[in-house]
Protein backbone atom coordinates (compact mmCIF):
# COMPACT_ATOMS: atom_id res chain seq x y z
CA UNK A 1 0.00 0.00 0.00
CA UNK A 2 2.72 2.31 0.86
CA UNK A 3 4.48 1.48 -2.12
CA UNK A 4 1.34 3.38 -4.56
CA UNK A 5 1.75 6.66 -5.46
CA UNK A 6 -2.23 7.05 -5.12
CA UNK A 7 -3.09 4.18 -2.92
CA UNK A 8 -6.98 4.87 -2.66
CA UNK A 9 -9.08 1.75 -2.97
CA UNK A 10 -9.80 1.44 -6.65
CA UNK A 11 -5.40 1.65 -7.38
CA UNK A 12 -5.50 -0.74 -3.79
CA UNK A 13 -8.21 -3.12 -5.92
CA UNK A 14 -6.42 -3.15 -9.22
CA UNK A 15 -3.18 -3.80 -7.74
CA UNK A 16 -4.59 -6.71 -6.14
CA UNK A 17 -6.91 -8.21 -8.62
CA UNK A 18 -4.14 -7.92 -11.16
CA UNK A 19 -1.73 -9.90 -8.75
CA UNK A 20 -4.32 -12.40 -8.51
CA UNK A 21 -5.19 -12.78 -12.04
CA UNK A 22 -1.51 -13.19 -13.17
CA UNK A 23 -0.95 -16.05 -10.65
CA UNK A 24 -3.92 -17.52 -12.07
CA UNK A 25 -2.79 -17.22 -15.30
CA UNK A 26 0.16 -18.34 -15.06
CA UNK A 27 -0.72 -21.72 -12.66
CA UNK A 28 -3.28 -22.24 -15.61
CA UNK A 29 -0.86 -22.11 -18.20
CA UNK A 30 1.97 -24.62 -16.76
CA UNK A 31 -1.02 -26.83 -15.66
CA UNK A 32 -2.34 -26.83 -18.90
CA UNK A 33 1.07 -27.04 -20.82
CA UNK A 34 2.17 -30.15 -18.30
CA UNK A 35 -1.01 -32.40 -19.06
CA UNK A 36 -0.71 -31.95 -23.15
CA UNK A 37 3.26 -32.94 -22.64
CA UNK A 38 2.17 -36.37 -21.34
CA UNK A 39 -1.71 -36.37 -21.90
CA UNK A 40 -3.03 -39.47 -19.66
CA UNK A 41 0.30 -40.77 -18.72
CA UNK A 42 1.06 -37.42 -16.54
CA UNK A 43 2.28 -37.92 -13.68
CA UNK A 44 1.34 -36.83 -10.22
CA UNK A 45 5.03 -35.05 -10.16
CA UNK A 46 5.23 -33.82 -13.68
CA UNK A 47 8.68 -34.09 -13.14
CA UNK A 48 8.31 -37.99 -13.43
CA UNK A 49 7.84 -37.80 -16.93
CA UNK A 50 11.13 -36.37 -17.84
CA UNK A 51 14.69 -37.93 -18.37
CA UNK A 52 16.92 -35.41 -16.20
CA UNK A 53 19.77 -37.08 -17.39
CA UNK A 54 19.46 -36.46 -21.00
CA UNK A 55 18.43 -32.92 -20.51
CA UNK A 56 20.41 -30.17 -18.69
CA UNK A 57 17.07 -27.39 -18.75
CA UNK A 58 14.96 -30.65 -17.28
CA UNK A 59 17.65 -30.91 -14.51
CA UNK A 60 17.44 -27.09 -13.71
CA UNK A 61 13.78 -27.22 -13.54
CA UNK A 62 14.64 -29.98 -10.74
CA UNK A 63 16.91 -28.17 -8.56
CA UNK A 64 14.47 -25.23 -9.07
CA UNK A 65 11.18 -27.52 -7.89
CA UNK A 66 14.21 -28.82 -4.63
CA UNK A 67 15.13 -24.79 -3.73
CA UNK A 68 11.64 -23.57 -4.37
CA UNK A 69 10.59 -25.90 -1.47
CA UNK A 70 13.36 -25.78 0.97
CA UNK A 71 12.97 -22.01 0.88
CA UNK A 72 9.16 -22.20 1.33
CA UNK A 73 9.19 -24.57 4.32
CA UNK A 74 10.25 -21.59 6.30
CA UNK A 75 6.84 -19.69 4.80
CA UNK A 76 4.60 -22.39 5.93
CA UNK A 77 5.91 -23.47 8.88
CA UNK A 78 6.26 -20.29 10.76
CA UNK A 79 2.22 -19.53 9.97
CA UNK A 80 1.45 -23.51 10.80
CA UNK A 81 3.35 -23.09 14.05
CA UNK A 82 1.35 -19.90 14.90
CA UNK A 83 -1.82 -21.15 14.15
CA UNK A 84 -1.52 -24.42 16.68
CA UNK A 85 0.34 -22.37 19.49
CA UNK A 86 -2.58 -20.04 18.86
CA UNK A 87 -5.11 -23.22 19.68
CA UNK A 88 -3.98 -24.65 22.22
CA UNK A 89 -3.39 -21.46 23.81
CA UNK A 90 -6.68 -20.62 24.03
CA UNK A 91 -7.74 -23.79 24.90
CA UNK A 92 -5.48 -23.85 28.07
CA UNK A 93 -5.99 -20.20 29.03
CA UNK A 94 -9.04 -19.25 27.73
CA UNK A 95 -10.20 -17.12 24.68
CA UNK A 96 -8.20 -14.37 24.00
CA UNK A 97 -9.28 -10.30 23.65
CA UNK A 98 -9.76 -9.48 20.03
CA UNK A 99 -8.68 -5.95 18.74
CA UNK A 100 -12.09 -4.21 18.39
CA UNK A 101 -12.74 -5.70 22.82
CA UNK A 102 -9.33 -4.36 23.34
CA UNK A 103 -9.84 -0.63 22.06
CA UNK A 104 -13.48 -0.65 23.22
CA UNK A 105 -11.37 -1.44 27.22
CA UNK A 106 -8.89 0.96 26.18
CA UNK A 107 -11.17 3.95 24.75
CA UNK A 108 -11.74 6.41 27.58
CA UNK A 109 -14.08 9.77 27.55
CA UNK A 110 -11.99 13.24 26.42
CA UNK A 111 -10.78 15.52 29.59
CA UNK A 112 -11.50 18.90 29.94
CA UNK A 113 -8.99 21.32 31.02
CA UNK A 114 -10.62 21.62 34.41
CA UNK A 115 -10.67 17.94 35.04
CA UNK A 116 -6.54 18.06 34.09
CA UNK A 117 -6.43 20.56 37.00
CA UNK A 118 -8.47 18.80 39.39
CA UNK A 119 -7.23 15.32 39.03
CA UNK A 120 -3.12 16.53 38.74
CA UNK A 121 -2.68 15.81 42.01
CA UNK A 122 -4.37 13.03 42.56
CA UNK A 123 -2.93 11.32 39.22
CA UNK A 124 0.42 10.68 40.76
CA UNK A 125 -0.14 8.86 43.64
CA UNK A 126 -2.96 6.48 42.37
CA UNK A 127 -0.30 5.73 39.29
CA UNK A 128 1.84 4.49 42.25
CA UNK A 129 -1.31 2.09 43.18
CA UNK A 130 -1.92 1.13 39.70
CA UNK A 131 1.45 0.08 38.62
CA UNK A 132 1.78 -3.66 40.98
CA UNK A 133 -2.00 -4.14 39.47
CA UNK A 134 -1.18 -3.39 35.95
CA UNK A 135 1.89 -6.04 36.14
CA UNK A 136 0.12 -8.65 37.68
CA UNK A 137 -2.65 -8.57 35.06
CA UNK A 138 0.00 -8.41 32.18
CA UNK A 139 2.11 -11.56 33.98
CA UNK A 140 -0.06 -13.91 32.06
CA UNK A 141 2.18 -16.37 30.60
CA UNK A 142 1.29 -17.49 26.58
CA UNK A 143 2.30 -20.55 25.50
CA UNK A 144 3.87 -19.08 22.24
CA UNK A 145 5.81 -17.06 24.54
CA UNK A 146 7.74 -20.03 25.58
CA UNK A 147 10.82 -21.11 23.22
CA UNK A 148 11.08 -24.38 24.34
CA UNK A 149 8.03 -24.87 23.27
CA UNK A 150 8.62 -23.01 19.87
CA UNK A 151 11.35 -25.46 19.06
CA UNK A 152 9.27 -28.41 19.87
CA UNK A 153 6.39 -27.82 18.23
CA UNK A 154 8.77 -26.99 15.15
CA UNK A 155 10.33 -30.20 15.30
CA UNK A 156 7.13 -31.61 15.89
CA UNK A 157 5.71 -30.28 12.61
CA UNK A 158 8.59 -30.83 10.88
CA UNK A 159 8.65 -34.87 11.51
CA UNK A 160 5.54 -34.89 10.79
CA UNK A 161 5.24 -33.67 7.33
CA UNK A 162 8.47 -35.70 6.52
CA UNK A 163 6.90 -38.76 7.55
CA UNK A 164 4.27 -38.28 5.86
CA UNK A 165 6.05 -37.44 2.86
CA UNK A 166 8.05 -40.52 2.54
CA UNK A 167 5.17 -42.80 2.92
CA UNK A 168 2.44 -41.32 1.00
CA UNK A 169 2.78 -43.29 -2.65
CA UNK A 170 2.72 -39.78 -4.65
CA UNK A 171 1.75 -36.25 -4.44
CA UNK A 172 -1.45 -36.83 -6.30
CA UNK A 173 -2.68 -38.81 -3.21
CA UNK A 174 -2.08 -35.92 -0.91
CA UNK A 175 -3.64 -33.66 -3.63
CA UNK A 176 -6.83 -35.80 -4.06
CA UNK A 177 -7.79 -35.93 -0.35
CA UNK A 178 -6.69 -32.90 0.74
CA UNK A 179 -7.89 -31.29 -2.54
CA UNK A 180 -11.42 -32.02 -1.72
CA UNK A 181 -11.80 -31.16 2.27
CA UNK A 182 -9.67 -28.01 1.84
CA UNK A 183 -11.12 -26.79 -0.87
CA UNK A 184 -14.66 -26.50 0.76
CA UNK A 185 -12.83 -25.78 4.28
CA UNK A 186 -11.07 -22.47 3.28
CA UNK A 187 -13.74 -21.09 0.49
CA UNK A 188 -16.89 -21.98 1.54
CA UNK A 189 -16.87 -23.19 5.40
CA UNK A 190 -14.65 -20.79 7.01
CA UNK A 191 -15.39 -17.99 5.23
CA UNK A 192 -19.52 -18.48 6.43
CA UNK A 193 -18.34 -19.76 10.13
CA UNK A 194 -16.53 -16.41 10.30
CA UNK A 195 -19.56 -14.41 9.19
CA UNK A 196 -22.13 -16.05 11.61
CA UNK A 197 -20.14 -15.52 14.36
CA UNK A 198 -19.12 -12.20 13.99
CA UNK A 199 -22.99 -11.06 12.79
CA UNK A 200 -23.79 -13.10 16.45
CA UNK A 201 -20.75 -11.33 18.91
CA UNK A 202 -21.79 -8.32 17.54
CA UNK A 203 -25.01 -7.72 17.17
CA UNK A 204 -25.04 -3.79 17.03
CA UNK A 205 -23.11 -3.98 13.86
CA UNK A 206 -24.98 -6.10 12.55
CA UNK A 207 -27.21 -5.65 9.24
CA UNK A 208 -30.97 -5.54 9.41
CA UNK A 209 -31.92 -7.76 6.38
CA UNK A 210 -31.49 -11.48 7.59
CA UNK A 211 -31.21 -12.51 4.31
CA UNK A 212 -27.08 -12.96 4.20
CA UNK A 213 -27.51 -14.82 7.15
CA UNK A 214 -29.50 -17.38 5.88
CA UNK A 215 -27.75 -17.62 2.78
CA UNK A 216 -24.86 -18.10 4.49
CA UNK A 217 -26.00 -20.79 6.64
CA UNK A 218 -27.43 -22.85 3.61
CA UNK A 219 -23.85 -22.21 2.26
CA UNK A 220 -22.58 -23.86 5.20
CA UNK A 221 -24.66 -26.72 5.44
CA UNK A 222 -24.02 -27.70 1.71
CA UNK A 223 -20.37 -27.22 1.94
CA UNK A 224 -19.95 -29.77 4.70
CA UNK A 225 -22.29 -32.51 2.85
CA UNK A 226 -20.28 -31.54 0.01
CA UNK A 227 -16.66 -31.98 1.62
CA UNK A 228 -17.74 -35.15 3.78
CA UNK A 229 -19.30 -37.01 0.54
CA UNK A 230 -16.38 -36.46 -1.80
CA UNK A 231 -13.66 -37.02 0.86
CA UNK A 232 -15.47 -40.50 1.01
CA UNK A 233 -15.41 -40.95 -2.75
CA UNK A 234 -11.85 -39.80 -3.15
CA UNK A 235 -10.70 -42.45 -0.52
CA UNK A 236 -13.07 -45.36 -1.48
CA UNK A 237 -11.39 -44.50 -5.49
CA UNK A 238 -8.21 -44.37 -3.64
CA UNK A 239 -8.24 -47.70 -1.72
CA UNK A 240 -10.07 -49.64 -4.54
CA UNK A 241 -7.15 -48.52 -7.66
């Protein structure tokens, strides 16, 4: 944003739809130009279908697939990490303060020049009072404030995924199950969880037509038939070839 000459919303808009729209693009395009290399004999790792050996450019498209991932592990973990630190954090010390409770605590009525005056003196000594209260309700101890605990769960998610990776037959396999629960999760079921909640926290902000609520909900509802029943059919395929 900072980096626009202009940045009002329509630049902020373009900028971002155009980002979008080239990664699509482009994903499109090598997706597209992978299956009519191979046709029906593609592999789940494209790569698969090509004699390194033979071909320096094919072996420079490997050692870019190898960086490309060892430099991204950092830019999924670290978010991964966050995320489950998050969880169980609130699960062991309760739900946390969001931003909009936090400045609504923190938002205090405008002072008058006669209230500075009056309350001067009074302001130093009950800062004195405040200051062991203050501390004790900010010695609350996170779990993501631990390191220990960082480098666990790091290692943690680390054997995990390797595991995982060496025994899973192929990256199609990963793609096909994950493909069809994910997909709903993050564009359909989150997204509508997210709105019903915050349209019931905060009612006062809320709009008067109902009618994005209900949509929403029958949104919902569909989306997890729809994720259960082809997670089911993805396996049963899976298990049966």
């Amino acid at each position: 944003q900072n980096a626009l000459v202009k940045p009002t919303r329509p630049r902020m808009l373009i900028a971002i739809d155009g980002a979008m729209l080239s990664c699509f693009l482009l994903t499109l395009i090598f997706g597209m130009a992978g299956y009519i290399y191979a046709a029906e004999l593609t592999d789940g790792n494209i790569l698969n279908n090509c004699d390194s050996a033979s071909d320096f450019f094919l072996f420079l498209g490997q050692l870019g697939c190898g960086i490309t991932v060892v430099l991204a592990m950092p830019m999924m973990l670290l978010p991964c990490r966050a995320s489950l630190l998050e969880v169980v954090d609130v699960l062991v010390n309760g739900p946390h303060k969001t931003p909009v409770e936090k400045e609504q605590e923190e938002s205090l009525p405008l002072a008058t020049n006669d209230d500075r005056k009056q309350d001067y003196q009074s302001t130093s000594v009950q800062d004195a009072s405040k200051e062991p209260s203050c501390q004790k309700s900010d010695s609350k101890v996170h779990i993501s404030d631990s390191i220990v605990i960082h480098y666990v769960s790091t290692l943690l998610i680390v054997i995990t995924c390797y595991t995982v990776a060496v025994n899973v037959p192929g990256v199609a396999v990963v793609w096909a199950i994950v493909g069809c629960f994910m997909g709903y999760l993050l564009s359909f079921i989150l997204p509508c969880m997210c709105y019903l909640s915050i349209q019931k926290r905060y009612p006062a902000h809320a709009l008067e037509s109902r009618s994005w609520v209900w949509f929403s909900w029958i949104v919902l509802v569909v989306a997890i038939v729809a994720s259960i029943a082809c997670t089911i059919q993805t396996i049963t395929s899976l298990i049966k070839s």
